[in-house]
N, C-alpha and C. Protein backbone atom coordinates (compact mmCIF):
# COMPACT_ATOMS: atom_id res chain seq x y z
N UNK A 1 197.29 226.84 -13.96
CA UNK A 1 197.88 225.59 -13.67
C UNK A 1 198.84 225.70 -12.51
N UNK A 2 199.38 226.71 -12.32
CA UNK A 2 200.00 227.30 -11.04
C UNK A 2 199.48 226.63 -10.34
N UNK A 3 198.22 227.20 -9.83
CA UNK A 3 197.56 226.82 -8.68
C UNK A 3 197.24 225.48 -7.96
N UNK A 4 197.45 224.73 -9.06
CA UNK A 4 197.64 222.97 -9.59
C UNK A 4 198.76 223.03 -9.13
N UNK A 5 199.70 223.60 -9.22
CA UNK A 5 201.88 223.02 -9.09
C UNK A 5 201.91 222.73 -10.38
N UNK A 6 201.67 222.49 -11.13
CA UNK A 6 201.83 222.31 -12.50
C UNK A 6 202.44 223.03 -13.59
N UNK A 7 203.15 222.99 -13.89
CA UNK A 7 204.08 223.91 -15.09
C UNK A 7 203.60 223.53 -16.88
N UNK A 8 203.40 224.51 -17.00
CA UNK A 8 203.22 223.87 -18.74
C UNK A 8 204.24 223.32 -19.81
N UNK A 9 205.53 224.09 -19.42
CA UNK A 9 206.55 223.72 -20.06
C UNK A 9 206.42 221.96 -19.01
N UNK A 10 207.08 221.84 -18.21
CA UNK A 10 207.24 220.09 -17.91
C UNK A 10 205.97 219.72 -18.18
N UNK A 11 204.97 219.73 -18.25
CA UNK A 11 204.01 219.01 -19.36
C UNK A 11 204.10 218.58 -20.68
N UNK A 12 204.53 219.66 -21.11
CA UNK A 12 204.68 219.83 -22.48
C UNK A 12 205.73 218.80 -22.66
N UNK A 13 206.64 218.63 -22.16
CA UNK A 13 207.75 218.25 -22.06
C UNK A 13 207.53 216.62 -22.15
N UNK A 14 207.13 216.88 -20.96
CA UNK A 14 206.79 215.37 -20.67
C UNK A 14 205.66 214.57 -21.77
N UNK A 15 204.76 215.31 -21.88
CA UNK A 15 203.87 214.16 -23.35
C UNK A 15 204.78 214.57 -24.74
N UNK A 16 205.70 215.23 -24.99
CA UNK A 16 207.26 215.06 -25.84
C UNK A 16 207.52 213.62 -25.65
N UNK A 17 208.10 213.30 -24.48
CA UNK A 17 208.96 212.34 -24.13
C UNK A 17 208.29 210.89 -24.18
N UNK A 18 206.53 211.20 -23.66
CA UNK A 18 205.68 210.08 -23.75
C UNK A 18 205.77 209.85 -25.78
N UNK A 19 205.30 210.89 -26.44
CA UNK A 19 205.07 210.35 -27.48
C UNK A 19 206.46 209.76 -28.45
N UNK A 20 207.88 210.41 -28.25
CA UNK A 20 208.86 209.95 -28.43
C UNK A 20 209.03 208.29 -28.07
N UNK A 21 208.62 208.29 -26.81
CA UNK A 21 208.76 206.65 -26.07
C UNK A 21 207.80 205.38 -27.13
N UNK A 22 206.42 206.61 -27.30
CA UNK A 22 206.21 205.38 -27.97
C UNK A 22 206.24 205.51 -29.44
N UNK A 23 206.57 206.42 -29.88
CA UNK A 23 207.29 206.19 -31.23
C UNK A 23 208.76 205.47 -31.55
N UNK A 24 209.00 205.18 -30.57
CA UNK A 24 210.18 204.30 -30.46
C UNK A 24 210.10 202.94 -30.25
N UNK A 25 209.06 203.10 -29.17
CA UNK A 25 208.17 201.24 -28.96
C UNK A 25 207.58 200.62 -30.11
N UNK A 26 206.98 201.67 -31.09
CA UNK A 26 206.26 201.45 -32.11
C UNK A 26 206.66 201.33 -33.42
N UNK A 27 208.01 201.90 -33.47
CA UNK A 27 209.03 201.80 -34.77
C UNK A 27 209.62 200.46 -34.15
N UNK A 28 210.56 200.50 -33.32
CA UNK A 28 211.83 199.44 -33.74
C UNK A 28 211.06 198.19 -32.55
N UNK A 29 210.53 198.52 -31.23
CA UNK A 29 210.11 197.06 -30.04
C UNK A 29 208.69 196.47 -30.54
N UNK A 30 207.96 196.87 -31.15
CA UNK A 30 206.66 196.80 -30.86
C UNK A 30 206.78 195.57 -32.54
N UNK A 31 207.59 195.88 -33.54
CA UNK A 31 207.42 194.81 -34.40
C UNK A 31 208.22 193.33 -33.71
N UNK A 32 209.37 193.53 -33.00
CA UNK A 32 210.35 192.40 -32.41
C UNK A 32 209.27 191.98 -31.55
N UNK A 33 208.23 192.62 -30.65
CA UNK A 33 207.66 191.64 -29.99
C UNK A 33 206.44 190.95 -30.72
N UNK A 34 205.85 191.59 -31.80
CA UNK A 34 205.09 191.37 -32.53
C UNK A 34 205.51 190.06 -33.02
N UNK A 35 206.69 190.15 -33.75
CA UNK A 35 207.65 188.66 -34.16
C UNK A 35 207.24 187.55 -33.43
N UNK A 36 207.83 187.78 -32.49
CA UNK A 36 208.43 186.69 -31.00
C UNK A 36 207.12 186.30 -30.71
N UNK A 37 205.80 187.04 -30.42
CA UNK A 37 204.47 186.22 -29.83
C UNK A 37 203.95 185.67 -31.05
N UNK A 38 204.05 186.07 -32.47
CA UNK A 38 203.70 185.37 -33.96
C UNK A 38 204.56 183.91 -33.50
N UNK A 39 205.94 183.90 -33.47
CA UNK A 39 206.50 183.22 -33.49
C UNK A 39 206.19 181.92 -32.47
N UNK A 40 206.33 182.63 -31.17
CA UNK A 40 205.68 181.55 -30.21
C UNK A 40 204.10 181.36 -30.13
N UNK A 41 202.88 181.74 -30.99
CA UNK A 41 201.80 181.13 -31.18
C UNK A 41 202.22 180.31 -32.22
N UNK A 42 203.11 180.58 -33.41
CA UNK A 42 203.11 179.50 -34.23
C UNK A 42 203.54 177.96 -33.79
N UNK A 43 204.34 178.38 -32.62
CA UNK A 43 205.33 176.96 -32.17
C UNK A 43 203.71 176.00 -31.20
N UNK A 44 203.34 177.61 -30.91
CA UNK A 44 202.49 176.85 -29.50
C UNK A 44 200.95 175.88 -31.14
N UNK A 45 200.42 176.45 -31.87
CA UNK A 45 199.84 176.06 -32.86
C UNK A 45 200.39 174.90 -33.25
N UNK A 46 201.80 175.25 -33.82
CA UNK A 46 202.33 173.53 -34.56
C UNK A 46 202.26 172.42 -32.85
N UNK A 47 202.49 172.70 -32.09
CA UNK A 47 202.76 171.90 -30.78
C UNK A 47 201.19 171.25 -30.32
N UNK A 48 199.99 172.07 -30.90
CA UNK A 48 198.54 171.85 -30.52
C UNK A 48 198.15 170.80 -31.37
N UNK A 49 198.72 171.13 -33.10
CA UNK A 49 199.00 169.90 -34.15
C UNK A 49 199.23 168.58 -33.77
N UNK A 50 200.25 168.33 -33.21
CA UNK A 50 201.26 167.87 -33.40
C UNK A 50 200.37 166.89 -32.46
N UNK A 51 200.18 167.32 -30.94
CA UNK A 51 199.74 166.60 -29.99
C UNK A 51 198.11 165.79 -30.43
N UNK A 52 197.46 166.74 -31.35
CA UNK A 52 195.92 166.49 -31.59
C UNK A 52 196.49 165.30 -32.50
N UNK A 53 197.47 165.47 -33.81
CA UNK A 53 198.10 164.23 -34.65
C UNK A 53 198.22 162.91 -33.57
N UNK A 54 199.25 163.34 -32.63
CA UNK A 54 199.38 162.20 -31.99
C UNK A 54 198.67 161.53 -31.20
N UNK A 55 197.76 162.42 -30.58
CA UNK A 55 196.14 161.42 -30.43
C UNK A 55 195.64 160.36 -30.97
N UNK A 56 195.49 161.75 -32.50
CA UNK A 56 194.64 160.39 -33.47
C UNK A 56 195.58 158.88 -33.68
N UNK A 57 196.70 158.94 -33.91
CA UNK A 57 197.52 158.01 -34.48
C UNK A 57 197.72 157.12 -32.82
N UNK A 58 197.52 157.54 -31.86
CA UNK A 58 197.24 156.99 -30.47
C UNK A 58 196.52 155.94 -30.36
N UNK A 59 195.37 157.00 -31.00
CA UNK A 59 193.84 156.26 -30.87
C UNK A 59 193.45 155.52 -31.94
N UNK A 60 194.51 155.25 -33.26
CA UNK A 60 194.51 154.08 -34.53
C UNK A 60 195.10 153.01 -33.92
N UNK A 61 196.29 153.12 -33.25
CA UNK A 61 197.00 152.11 -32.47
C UNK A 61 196.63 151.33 -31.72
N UNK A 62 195.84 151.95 -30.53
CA UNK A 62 194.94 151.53 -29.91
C UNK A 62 194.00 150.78 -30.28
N UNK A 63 193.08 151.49 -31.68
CA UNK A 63 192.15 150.33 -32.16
C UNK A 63 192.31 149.30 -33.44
N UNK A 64 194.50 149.27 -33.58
CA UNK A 64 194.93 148.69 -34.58
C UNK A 64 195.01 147.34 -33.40
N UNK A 65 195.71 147.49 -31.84
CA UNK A 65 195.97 146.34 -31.05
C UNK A 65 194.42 145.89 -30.44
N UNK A 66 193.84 146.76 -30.73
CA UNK A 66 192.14 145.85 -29.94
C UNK A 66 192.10 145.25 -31.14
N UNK A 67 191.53 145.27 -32.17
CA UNK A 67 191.45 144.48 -33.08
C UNK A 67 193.02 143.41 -33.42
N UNK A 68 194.16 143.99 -32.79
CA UNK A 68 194.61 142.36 -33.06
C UNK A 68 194.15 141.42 -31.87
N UNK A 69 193.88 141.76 -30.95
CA UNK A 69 193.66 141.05 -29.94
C UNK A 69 192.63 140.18 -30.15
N UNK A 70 191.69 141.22 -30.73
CA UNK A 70 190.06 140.62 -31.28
C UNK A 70 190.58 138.97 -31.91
N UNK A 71 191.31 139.47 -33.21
CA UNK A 71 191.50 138.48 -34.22
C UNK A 71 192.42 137.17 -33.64
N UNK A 72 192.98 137.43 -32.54
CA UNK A 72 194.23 136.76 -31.60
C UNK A 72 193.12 135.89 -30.80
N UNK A 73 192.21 136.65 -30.18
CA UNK A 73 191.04 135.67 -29.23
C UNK A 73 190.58 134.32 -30.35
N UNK A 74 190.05 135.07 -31.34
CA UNK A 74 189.33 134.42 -32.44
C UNK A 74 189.91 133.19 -32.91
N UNK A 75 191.12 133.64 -32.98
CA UNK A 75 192.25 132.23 -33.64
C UNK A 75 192.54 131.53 -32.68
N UNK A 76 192.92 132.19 -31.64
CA UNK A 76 192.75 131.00 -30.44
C UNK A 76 191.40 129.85 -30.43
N UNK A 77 190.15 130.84 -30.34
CA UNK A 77 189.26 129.58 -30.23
C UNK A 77 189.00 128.67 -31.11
N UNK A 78 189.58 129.60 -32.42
CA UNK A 78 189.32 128.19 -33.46
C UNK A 78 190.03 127.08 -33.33
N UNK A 79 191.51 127.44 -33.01
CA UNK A 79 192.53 126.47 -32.61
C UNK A 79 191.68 125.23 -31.31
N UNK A 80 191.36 126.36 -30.31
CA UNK A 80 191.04 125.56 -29.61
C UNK A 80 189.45 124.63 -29.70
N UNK A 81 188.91 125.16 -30.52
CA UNK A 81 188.03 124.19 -31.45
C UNK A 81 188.80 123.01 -32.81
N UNK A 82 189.12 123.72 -33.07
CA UNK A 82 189.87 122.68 -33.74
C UNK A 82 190.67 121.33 -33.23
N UNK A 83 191.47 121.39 -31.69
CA UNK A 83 191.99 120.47 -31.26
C UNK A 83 190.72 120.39 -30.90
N UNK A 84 189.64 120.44 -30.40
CA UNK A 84 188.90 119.77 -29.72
C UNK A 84 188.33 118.88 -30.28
N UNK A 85 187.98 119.56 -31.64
CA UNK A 85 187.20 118.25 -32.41
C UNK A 85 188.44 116.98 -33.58
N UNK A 86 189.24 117.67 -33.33
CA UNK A 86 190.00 116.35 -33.44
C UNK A 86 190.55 115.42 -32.01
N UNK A 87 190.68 116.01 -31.48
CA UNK A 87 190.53 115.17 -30.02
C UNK A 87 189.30 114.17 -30.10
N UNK A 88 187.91 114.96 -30.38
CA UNK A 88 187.01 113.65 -29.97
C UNK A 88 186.98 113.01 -31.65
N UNK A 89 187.48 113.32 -32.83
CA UNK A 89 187.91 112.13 -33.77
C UNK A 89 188.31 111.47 -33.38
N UNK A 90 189.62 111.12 -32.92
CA UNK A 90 190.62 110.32 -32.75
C UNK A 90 190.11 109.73 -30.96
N UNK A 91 188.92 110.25 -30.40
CA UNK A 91 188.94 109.47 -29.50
C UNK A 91 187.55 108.19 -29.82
N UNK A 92 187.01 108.79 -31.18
CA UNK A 92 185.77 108.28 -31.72
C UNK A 92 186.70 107.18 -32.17
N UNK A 93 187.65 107.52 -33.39
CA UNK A 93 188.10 106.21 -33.76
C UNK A 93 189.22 104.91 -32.42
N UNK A 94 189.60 105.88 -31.56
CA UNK A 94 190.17 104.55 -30.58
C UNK A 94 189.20 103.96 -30.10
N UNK A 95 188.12 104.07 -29.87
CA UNK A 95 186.67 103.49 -29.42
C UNK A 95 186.38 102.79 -30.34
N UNK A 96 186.21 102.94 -31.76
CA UNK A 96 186.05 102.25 -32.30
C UNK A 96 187.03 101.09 -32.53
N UNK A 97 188.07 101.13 -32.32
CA UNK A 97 189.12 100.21 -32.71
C UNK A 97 189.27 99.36 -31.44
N UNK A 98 189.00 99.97 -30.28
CA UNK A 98 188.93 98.93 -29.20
C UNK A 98 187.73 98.08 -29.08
N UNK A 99 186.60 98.72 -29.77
CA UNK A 99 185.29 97.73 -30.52
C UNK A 99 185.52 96.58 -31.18
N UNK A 100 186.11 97.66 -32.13
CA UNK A 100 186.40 95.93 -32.88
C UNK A 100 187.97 95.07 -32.63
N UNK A 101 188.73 95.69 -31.56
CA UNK A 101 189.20 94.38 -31.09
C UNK A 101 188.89 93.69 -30.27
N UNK A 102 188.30 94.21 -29.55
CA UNK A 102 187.25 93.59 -28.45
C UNK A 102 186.30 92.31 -29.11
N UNK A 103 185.34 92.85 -30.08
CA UNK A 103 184.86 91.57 -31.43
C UNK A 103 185.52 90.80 -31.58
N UNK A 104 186.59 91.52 -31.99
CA UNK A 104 187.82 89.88 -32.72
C UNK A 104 188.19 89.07 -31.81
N UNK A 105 188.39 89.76 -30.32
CA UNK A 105 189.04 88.99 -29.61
C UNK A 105 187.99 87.76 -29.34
N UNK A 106 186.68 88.22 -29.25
CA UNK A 106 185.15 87.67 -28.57
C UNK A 106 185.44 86.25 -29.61
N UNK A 107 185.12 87.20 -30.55
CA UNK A 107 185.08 85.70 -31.72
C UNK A 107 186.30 84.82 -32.04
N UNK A 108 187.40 85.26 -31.79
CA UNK A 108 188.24 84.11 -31.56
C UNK A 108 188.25 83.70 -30.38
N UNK A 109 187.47 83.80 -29.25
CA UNK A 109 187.43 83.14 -28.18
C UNK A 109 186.50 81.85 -28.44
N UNK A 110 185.36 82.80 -28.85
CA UNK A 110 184.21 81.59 -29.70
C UNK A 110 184.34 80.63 -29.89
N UNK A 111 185.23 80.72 -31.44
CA UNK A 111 185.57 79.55 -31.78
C UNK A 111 186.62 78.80 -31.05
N UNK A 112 187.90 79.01 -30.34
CA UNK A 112 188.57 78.84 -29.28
C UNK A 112 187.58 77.59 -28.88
N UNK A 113 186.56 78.00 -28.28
CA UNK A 113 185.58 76.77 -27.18
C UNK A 113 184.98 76.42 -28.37
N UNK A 114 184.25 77.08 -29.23
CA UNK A 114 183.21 75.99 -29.98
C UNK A 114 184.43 74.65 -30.88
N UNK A 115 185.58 74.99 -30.74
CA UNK A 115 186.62 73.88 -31.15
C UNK A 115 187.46 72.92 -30.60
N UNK A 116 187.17 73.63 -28.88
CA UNK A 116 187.50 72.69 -28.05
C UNK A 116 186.28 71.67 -27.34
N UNK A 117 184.75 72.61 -27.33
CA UNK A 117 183.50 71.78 -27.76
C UNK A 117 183.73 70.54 -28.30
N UNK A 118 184.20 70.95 -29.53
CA UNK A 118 183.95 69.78 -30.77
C UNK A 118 184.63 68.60 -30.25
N UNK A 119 186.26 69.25 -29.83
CA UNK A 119 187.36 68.49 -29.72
C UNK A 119 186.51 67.33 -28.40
N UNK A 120 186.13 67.75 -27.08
CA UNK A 120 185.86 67.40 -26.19
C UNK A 120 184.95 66.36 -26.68
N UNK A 121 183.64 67.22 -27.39
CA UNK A 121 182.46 65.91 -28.13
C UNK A 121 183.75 64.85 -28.48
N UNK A 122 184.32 64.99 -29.52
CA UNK A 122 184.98 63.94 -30.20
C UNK A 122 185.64 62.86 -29.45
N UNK A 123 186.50 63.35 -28.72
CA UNK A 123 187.18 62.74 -27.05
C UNK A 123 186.37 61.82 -26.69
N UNK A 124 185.14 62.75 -26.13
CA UNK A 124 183.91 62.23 -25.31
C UNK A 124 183.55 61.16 -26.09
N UNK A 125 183.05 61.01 -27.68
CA UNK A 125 182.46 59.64 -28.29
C UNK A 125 183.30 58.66 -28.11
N UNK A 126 184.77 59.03 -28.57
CA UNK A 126 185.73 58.22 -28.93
C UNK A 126 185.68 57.17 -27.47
N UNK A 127 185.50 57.84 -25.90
CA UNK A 127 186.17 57.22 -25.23
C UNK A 127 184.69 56.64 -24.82
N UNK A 128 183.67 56.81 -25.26
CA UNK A 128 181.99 55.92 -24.93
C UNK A 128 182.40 54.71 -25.77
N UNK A 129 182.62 54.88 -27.23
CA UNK A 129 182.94 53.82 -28.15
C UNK A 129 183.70 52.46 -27.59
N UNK A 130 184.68 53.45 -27.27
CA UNK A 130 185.88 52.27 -26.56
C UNK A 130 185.18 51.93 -25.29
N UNK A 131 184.50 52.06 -24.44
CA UNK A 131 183.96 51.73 -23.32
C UNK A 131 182.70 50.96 -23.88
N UNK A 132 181.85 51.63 -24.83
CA UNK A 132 180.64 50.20 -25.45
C UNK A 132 181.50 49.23 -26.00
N UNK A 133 182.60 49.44 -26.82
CA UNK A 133 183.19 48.59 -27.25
C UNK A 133 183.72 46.87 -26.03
N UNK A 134 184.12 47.76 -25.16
CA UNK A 134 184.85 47.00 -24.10
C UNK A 134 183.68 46.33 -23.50
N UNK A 135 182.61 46.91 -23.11
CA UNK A 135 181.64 46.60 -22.47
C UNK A 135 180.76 45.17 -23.28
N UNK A 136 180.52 45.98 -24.57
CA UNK A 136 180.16 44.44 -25.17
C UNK A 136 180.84 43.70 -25.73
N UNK A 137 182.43 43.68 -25.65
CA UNK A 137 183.06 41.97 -25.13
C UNK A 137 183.19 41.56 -24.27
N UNK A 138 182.75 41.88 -23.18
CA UNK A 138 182.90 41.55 -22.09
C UNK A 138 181.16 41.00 -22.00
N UNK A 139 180.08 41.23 -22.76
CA UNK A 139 179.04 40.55 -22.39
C UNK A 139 178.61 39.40 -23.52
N UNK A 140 179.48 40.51 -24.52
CA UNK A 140 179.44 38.59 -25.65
C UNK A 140 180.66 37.71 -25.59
N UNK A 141 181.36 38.08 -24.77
CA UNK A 141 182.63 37.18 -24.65
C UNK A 141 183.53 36.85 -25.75
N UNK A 142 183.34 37.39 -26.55
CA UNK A 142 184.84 37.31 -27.60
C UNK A 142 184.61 39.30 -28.42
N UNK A 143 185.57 39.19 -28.91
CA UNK A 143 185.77 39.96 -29.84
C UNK A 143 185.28 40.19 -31.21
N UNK A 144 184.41 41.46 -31.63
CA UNK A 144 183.82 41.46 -32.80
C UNK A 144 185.21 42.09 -34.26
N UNK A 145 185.07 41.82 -35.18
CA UNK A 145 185.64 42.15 -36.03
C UNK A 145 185.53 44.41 -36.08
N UNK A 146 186.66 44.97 -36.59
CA UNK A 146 186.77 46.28 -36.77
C UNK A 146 185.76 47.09 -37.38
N UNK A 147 185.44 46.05 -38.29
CA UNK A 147 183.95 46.96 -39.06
C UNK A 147 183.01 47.07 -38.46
N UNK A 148 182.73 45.48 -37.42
CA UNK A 148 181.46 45.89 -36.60
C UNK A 148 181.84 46.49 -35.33
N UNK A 149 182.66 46.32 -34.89
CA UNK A 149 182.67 47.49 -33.91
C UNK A 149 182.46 48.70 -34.34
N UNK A 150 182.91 49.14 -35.34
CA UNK A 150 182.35 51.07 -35.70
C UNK A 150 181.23 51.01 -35.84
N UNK A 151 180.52 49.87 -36.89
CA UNK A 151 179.29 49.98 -36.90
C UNK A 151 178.20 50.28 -35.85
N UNK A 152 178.96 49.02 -34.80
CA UNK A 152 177.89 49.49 -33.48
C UNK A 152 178.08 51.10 -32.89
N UNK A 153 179.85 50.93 -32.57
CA UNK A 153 179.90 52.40 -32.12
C UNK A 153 178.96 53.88 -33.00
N UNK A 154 179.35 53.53 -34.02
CA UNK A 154 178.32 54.74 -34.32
C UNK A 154 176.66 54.87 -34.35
N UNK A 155 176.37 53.51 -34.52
CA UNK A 155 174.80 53.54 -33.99
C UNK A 155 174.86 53.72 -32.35
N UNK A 156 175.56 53.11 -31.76
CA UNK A 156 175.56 54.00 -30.29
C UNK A 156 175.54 55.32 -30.18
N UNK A 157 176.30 56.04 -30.75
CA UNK A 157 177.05 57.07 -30.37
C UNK A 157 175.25 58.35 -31.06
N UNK A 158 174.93 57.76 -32.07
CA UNK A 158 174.03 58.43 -32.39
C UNK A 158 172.20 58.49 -32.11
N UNK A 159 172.55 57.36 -31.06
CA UNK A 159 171.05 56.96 -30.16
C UNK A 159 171.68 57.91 -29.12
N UNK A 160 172.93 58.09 -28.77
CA UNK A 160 173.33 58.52 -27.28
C UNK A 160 172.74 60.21 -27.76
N UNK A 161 173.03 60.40 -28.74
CA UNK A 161 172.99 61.83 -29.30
C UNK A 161 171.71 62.23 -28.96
N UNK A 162 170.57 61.64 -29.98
CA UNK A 162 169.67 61.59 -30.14
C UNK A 162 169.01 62.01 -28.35
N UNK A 163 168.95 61.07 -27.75
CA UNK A 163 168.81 61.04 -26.38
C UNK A 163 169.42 62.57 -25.49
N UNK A 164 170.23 63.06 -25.76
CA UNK A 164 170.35 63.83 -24.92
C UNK A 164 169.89 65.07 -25.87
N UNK A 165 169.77 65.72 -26.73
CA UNK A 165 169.41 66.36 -27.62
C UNK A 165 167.72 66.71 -27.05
């Protein structure tokens, strides 16, 4: 080993000192680091938990607010079905109610004229009467008694009818 530079004693010596070193790493460092990387895989493990937990409960949330949204759209349209079809109720019944005041008004117009009709006919005989009346004293030269004047007037009045009828 000479011939190497090598001494046997500092060999010897030296894998002494190697196996001392690591019987020392291996008694008292080698469990403390053993600890410490147990320790920090456990943290890094609970921390892998923890995050995969909070995913899931992420991803419940997520499909707790899509589904309110869902149910939020839904109620909206019913709402907005709902005013709609009471909207066209209430626009069915003002239609109808302007129908039938529109009717009522028609038919009290109706009668309105068919009563001023009448009134007018009545006018109208009354003032032929008094004009046949006038007319035939003036061609019989005196005056007939009250009874026969209606008498005639209404046989006038009902040839005149007759005639235009």
């Amino acid at each position: 080993m000479d011939k190497l530079g090598l001494s046997l004693f500092n060999f010897i010596a030296q894998v002494v000192v190697f196996l001392v070193v690591v019987y020392v790493l291996w008694r008292w460092a080698l469990p403390t680091v053993t600890k410490f990387l147990d320790n920090r895989a456990s943290v890094i493990q609970t921390g892998i938990e923890n995050a995969e937990q909070a995913k899931k409960q992420l991803d419940a949330a997520e499909k707790r607010v899509a589904d309110m949204l869902e149910q939020a759209r839904q109620e909206g349209q019913q709402a907005l079905a709902r005013a709609s079809q009471a909207g066209e109720h209430l626009r069915t019944e003002i239609e109808q109610q302007a129908r039938q005041r529109a009717e009522d008004i028609l038919s009290q117009a109706q009668k309105n004229i068919d009563q001023q009709v009448a009134q007018a006919k009545s006018e109208l005989s009354r003032q032929v009467s008094d004009l046949a009346i006038l007319a035939a004293e003036r061609v019989i030269g005196h005056s007939m008694n009250s009874d026969d004047n209606r008498k005639l007037v209404q046989e006038f009045v009902s040839q005149s009818r007759d005639l235009q009828c």
